[in-house]
PDB file of N, CA and C in Angstrom:
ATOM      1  N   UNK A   1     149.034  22.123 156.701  1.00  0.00           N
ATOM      2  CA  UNK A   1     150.372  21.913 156.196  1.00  0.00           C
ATOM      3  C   UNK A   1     151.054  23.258 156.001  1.00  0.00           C
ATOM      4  N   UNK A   2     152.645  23.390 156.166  1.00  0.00           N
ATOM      5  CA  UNK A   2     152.987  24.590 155.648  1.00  0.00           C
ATOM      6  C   UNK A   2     154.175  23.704 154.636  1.00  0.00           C
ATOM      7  N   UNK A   3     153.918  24.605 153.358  1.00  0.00           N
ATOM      8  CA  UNK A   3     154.055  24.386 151.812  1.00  0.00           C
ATOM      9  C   UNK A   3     155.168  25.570 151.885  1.00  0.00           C
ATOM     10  N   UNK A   4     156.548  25.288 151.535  1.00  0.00           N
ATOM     11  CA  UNK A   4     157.371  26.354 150.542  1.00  0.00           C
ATOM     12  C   UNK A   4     157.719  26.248 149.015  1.00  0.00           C
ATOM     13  N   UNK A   5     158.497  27.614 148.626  1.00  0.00           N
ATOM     14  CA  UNK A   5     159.118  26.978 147.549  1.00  0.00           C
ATOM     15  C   UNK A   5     159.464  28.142 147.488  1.00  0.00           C
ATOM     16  N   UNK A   6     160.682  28.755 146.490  1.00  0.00           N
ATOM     17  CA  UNK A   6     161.630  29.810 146.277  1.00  0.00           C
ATOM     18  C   UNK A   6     161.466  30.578 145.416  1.00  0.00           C
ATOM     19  N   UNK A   7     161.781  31.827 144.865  1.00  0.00           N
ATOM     20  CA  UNK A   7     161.931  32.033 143.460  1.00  0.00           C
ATOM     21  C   UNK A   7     163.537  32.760 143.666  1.00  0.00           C
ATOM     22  N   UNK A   8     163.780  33.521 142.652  1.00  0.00           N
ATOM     23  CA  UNK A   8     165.204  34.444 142.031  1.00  0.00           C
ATOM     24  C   UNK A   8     164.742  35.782 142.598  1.00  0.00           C
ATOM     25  N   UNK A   9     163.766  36.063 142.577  1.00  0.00           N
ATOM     26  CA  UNK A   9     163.435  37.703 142.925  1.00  0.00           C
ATOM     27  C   UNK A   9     162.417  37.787 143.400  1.00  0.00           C
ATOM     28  N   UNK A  10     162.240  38.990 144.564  1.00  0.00           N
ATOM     29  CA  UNK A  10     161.243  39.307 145.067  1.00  0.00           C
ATOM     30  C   UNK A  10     160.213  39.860 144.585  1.00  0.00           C
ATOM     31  N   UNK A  11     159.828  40.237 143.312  1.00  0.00           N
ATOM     32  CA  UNK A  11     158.522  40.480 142.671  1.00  0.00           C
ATOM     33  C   UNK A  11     157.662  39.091 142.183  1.00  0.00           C
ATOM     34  N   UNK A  12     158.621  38.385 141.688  1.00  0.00           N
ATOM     35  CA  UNK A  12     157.970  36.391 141.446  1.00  0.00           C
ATOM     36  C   UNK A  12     157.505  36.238 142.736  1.00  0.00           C
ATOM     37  N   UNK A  13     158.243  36.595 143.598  1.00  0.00           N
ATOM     38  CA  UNK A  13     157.796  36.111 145.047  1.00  0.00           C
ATOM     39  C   UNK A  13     156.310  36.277 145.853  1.00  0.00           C
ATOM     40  N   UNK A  14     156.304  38.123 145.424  1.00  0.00           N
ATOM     41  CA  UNK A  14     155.288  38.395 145.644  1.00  0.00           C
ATOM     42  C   UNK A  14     153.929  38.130 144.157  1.00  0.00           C
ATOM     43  N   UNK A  15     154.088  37.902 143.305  1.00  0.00           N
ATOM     44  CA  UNK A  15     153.376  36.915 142.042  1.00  0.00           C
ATOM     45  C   UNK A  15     152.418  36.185 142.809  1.00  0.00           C
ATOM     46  N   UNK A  16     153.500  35.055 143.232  1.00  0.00           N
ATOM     47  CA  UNK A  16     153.055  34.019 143.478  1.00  0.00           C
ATOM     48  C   UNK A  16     152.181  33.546 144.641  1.00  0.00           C
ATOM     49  N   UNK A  17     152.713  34.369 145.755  1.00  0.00           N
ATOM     50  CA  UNK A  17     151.548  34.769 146.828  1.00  0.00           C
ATOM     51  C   UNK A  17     150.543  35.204 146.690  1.00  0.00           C
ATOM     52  N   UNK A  18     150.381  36.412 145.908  1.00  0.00           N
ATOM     53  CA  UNK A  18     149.137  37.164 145.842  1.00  0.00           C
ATOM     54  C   UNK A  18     148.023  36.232 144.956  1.00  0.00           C
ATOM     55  N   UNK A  19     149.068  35.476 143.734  1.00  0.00           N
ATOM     56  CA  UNK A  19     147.523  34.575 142.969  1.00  0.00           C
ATOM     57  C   UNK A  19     147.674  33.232 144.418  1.00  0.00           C
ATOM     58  N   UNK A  20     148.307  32.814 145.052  1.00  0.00           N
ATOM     59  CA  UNK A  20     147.970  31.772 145.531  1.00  0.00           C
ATOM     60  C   UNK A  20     147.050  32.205 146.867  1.00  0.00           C
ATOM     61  N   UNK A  21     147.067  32.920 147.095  1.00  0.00           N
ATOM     62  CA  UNK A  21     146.200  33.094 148.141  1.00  0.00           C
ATOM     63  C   UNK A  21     144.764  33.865 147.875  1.00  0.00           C
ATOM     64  N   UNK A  22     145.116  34.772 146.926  1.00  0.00           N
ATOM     65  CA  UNK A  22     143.725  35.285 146.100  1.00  0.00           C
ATOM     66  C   UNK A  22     142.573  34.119 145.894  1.00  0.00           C
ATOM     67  N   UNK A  23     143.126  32.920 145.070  1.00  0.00           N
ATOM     68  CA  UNK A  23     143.003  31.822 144.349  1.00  0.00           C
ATOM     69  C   UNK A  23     142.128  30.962 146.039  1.00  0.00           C
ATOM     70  N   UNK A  24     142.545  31.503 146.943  1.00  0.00           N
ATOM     71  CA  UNK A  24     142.060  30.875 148.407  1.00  0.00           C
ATOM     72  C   UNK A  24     142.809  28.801 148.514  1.00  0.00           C
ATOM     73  N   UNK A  25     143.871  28.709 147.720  1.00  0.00           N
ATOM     74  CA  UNK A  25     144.477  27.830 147.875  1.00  0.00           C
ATOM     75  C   UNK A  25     145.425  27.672 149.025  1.00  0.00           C
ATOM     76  N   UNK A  26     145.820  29.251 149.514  1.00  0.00           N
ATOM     77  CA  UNK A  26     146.398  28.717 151.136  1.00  0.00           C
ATOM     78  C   UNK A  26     145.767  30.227 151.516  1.00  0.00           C
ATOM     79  N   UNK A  27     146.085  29.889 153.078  1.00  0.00           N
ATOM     80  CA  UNK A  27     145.075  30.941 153.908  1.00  0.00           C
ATOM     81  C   UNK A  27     146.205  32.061 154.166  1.00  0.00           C
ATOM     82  N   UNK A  28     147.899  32.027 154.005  1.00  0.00           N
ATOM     83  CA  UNK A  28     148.235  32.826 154.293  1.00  0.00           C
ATOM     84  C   UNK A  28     149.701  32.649 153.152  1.00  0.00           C
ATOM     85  N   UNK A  29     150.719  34.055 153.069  1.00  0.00           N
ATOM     86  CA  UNK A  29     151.921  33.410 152.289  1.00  0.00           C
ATOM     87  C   UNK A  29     152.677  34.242 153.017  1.00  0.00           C
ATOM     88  N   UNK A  30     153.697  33.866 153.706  1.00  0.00           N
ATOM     89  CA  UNK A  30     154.969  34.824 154.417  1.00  0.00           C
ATOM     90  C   UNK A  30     156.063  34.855 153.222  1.00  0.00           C
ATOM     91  N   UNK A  31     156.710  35.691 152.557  1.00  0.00           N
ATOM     92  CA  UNK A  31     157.895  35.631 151.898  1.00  0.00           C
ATOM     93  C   UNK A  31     159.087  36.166 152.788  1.00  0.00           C
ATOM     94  N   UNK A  32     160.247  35.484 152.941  1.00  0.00           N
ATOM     95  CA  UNK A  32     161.181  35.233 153.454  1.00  0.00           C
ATOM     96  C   UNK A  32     162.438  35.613 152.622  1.00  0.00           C
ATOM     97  N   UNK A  33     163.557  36.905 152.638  1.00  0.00           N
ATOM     98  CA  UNK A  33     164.716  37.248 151.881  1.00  0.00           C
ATOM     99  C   UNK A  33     164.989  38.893 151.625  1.00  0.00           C
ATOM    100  N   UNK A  34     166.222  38.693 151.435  1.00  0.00           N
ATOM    101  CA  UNK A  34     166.818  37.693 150.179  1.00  0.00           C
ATOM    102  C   UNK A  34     167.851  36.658 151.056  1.00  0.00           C
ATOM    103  N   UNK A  35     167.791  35.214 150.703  1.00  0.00           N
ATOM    104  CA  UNK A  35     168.266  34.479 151.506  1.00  0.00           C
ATOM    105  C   UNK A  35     169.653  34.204 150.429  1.00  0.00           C
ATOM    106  N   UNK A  36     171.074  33.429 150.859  1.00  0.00           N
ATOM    107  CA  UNK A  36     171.699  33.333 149.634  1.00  0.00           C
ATOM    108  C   UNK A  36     171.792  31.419 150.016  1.00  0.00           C
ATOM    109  N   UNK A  37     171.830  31.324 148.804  1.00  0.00           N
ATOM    110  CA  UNK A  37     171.499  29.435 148.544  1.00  0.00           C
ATOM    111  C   UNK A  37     172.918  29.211 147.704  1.00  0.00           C
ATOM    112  N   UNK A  38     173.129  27.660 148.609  1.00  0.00           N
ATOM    113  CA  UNK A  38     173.777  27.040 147.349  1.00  0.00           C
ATOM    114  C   UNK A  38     173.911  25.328 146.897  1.00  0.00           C
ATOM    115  N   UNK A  39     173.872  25.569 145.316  1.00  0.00           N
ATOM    116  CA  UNK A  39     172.939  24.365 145.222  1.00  0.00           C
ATOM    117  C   UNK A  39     173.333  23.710 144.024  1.00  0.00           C
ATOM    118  N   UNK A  40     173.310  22.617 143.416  1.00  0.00           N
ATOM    119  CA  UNK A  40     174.045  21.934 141.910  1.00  0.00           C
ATOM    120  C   UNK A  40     172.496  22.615 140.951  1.00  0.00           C
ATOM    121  N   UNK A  41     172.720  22.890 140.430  1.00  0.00           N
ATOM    122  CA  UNK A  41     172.199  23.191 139.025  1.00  0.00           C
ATOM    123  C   UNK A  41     172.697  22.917 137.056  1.00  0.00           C
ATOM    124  N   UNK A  42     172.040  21.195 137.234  1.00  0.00           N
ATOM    125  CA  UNK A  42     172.149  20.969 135.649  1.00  0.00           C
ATOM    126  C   UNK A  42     173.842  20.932 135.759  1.00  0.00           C
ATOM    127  N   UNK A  43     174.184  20.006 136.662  1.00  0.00           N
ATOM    128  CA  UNK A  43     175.451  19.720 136.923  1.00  0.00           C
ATOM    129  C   UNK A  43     176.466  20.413 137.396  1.00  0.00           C
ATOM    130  N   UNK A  44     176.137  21.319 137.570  1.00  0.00           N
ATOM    131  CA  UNK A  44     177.142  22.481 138.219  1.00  0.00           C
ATOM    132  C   UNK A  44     177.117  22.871 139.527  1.00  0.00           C
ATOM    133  N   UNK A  45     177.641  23.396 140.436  1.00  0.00           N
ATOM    134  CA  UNK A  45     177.962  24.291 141.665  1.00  0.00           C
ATOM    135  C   UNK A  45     177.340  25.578 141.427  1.00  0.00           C
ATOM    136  N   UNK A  46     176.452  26.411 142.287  1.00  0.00           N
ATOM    137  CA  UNK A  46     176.480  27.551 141.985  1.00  0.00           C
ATOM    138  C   UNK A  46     176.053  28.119 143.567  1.00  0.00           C
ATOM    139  N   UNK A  47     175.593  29.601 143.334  1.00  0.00           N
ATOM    140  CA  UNK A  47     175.513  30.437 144.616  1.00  0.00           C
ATOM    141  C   UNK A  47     174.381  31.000 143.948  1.00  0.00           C
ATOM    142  N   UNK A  48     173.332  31.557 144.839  1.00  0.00           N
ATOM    143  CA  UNK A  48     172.438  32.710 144.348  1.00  0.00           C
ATOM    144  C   UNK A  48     171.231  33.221 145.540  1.00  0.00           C
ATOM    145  N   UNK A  49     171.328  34.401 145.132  1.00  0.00           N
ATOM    146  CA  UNK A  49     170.153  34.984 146.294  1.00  0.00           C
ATOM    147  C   UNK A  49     168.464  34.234 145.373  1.00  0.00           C
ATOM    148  N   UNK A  50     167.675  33.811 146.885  1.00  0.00           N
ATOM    149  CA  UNK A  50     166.589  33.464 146.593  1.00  0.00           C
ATOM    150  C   UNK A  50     166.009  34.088 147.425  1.00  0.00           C
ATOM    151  N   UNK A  51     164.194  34.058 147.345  1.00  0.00           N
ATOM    152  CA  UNK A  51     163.167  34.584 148.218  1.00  0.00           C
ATOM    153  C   UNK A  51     162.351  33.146 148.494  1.00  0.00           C
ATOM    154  N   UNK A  52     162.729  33.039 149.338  1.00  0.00           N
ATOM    155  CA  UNK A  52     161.413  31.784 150.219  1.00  0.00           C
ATOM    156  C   UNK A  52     159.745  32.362 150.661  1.00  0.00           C
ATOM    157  N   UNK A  53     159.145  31.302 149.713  1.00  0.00           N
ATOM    158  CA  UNK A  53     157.785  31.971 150.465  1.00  0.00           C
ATOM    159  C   UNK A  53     157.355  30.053 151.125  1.00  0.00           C
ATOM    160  N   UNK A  54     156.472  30.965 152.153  1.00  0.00           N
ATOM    161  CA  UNK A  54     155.791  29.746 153.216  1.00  0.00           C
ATOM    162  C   UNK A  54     154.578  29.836 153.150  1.00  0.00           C
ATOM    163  N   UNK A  55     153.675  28.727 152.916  1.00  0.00           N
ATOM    164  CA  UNK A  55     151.887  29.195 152.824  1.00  0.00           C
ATOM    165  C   UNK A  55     151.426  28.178 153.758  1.00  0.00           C
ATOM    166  N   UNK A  56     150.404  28.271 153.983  1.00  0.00           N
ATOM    167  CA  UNK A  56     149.776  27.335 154.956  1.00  0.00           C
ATOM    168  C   UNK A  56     148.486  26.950 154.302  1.00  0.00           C
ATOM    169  N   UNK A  57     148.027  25.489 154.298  1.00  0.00           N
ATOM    170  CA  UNK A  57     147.560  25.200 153.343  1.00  0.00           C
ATOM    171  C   UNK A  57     146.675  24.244 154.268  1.00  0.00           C
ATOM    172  N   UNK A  58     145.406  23.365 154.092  1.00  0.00           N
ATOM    173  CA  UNK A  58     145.099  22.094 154.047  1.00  0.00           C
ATOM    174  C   UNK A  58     145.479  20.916 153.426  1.00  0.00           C
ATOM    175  N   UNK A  59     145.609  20.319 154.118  1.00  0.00           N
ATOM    176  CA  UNK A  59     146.433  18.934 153.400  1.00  0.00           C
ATOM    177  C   UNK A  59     145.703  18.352 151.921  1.00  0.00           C
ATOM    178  N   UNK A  60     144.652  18.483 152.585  1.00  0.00           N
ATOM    179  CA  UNK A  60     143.337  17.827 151.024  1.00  0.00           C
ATOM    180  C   UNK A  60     143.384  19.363 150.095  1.00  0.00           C
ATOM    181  N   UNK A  61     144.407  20.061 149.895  1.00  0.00           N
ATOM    182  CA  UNK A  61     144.138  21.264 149.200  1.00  0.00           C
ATOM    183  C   UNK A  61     145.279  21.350 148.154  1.00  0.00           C
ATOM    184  N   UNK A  62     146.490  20.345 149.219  1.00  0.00           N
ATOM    185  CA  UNK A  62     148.139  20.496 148.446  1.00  0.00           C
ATOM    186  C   UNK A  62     147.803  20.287 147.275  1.00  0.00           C
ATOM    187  N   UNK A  63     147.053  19.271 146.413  1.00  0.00           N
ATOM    188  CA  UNK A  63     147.607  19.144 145.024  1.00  0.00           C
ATOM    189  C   UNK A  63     147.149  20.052 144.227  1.00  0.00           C
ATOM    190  N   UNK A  64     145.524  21.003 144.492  1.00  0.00           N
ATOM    191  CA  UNK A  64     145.568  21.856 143.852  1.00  0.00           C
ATOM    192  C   UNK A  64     146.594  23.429 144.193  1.00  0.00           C
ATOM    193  N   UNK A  65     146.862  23.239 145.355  1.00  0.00           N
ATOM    194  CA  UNK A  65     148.326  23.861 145.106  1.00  0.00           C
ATOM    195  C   UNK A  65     149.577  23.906 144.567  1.00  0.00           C
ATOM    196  N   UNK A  66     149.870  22.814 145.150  1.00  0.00           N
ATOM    197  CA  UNK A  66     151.065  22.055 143.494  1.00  0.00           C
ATOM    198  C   UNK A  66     151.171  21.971 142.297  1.00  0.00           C
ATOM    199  N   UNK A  67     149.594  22.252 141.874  1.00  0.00           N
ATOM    200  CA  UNK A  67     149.559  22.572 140.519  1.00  0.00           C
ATOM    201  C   UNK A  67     149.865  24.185 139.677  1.00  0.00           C
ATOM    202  N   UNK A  68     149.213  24.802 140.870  1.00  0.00           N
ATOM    203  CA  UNK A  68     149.090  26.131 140.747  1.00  0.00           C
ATOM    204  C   UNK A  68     150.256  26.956 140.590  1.00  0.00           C
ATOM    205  N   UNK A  69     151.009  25.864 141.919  1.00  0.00           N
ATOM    206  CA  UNK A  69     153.241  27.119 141.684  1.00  0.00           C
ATOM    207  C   UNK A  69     153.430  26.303 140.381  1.00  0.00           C
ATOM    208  N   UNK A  70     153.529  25.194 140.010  1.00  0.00           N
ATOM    209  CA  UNK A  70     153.860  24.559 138.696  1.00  0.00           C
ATOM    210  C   UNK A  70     153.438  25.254 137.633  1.00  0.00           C
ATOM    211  N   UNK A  71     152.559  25.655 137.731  1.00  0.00           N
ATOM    212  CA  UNK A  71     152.132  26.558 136.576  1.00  0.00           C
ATOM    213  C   UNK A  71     152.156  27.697 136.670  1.00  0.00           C
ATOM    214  N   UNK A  72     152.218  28.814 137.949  1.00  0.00           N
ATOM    215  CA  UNK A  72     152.633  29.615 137.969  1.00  0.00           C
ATOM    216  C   UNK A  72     154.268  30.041 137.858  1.00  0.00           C
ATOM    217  N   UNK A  73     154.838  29.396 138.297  1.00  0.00           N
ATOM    218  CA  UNK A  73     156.048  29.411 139.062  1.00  0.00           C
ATOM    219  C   UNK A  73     157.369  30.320 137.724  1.00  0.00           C
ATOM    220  N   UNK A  74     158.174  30.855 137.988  1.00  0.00           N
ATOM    221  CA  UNK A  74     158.854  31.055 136.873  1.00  0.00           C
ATOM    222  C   UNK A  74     160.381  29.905 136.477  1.00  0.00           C
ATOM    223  N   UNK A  75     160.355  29.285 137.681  1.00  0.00           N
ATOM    224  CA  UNK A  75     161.343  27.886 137.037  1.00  0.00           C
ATOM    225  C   UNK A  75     160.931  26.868 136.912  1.00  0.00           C
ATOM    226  N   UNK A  76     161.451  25.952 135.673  1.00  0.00           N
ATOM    227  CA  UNK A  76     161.430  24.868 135.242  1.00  0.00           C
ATOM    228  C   UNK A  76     160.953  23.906 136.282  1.00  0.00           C
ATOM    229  N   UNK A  77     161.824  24.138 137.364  1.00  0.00           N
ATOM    230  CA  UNK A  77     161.978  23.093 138.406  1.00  0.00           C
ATOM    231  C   UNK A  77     161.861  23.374 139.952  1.00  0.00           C
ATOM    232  N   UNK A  78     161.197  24.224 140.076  1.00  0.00           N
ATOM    233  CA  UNK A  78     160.811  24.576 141.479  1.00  0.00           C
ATOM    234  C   UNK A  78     161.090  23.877 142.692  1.00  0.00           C
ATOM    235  N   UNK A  79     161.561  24.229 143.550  1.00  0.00           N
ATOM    236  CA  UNK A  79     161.091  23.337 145.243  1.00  0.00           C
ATOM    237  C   UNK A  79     159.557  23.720 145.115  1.00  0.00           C
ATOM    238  N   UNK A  80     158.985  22.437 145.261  1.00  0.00           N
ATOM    239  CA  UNK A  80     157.796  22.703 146.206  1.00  0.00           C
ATOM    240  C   UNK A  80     157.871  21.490 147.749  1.00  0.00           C
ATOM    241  N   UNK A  81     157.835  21.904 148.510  1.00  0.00           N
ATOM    242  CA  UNK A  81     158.075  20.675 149.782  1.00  0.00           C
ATOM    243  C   UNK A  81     157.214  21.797 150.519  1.00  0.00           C
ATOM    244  N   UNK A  82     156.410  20.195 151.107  1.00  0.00           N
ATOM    245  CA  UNK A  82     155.071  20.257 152.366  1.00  0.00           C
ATOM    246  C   UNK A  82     155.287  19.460 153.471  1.00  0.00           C
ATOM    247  N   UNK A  83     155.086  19.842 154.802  1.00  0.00           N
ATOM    248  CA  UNK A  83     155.493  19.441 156.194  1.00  0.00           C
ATOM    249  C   UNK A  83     153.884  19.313 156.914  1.00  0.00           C
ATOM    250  N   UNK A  84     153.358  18.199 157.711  1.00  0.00           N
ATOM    251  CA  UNK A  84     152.096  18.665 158.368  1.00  0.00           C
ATOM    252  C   UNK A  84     152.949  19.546 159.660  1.00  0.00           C
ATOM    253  N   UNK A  85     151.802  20.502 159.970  1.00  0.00           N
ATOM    254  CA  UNK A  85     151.857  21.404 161.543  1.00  0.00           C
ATOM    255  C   UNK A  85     150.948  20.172 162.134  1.00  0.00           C
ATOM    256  N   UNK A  86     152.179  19.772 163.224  1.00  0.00           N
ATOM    257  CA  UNK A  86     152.105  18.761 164.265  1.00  0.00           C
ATOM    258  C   UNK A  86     150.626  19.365 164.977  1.00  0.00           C
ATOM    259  N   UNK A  87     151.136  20.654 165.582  1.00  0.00           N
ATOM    260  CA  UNK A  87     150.402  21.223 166.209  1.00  0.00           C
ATOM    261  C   UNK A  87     150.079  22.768 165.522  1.00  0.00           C
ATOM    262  N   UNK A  88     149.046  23.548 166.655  1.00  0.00           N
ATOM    263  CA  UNK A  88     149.228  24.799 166.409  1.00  0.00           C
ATOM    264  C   UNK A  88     147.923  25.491 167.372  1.00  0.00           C
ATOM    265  N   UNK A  89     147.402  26.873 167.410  1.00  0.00           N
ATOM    266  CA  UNK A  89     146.350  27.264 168.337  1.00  0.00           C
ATOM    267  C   UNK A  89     145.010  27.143 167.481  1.00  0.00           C
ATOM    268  N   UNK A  90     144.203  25.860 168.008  1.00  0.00           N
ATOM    269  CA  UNK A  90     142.994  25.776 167.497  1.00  0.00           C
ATOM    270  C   UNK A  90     142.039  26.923 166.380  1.00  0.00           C
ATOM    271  N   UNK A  91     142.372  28.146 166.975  1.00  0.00           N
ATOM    272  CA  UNK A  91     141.742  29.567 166.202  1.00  0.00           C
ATOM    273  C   UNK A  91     142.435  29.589 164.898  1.00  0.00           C
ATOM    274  N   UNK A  92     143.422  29.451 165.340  1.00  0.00           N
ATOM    275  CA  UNK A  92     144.252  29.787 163.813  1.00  0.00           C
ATOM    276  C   UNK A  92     144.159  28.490 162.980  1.00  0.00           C
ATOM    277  N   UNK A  93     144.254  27.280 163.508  1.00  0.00           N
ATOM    278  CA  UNK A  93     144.081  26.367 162.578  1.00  0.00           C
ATOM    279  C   UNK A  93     142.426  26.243 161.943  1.00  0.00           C
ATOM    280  N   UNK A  94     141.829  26.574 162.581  1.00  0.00           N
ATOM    281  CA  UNK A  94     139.970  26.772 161.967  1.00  0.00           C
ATOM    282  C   UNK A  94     140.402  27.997 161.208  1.00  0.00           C
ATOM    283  N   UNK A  95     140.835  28.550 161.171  1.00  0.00           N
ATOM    284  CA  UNK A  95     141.252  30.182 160.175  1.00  0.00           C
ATOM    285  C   UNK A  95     141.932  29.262 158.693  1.00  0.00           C
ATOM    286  N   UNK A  96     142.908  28.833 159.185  1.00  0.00           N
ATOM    287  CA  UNK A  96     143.691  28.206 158.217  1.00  0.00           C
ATOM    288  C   UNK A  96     142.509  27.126 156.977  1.00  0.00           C
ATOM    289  N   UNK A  97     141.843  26.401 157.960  1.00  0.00           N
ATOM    290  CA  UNK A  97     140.501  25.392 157.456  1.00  0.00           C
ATOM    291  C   UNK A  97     139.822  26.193 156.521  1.00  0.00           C
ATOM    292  N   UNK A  98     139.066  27.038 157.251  1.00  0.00           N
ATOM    293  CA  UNK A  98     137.894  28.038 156.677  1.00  0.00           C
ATOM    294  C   UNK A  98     138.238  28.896 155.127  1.00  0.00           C
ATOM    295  N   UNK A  99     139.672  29.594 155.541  1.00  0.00           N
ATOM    296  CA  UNK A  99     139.911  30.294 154.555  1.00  0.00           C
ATOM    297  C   UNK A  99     140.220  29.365 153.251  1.00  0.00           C
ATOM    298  N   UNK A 100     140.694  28.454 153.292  1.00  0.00           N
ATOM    299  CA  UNK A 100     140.945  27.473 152.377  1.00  0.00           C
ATOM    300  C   UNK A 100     139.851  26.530 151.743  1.00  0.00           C
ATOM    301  N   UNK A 101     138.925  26.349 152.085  1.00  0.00           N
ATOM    302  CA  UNK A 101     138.001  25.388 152.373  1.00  0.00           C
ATOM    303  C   UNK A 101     137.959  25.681 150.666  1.00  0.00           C
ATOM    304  N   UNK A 102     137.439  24.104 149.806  1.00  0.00           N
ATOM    305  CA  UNK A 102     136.826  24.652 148.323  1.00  0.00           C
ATOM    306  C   UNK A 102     135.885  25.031 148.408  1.00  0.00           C
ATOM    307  N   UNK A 103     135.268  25.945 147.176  1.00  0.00           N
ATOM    308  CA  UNK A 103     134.028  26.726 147.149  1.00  0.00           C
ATOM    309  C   UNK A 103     133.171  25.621 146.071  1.00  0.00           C
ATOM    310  N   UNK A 104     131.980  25.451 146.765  1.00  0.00           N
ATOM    311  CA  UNK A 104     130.820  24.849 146.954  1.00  0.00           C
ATOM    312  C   UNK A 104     130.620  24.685 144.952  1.00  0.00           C
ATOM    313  N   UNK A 105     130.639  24.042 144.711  1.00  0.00           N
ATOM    314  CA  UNK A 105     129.850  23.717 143.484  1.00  0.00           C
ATOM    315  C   UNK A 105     128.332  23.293 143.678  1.00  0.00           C
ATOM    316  N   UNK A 106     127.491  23.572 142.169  1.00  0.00           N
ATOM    317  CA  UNK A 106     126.189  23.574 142.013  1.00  0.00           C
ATOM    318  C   UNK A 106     126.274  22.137 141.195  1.00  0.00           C
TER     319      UNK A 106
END
């Protein structure tokens, strides 16, 4: 799967990559910006620069990922939205598998 979600600044951005992938919850995180968004917020109109990050994940992995920007994350209300990769090159998707895979309990 590739998993996004945004923050306000590029240091959250990079936060959130480094524990999510440290954490081996996705195998990779591209951050993307500064992009400018616009979007209703708590009833209002507004404008604002965001940073998009993209991770690539296993599907049987999303919810302990979802938990992880939720609790990491620095807004209330985050995007988190997940897409399956239809396709992709066998190597990299066993990369994607492997690096992610959970670690073995006793």
């Amino acid at each position: 799967m590739q998993v996004s979600t945004a923050t306000g600044d590029r240091s959250s951005a990079e936060g959130l990559a480094r524990s999510t992938v440290s954490a081996r919850l996705a195998a990779g995180a591209q951050i993307i910006g500064p992009a400018l968004s616009a979007f209703w917020h708590e009833g209002k109109f507004g404008t604002g620069e965001e940073w998009q990050l993209l991770f690539k994940v296993r599907a049987d992995r999303y919810a302990d990922l979802e938990r992880h920007l939720l609790d990491q994350h620095p807004w209330k209300n985050p995007e988190i939205t997940a897409v399956p990769i239809a396709a992709g090159s066998a190597a990299y998707l066993r990369w994607v598998a492997t690096t992610t895979a959970p670690e073995p309990r006793d």
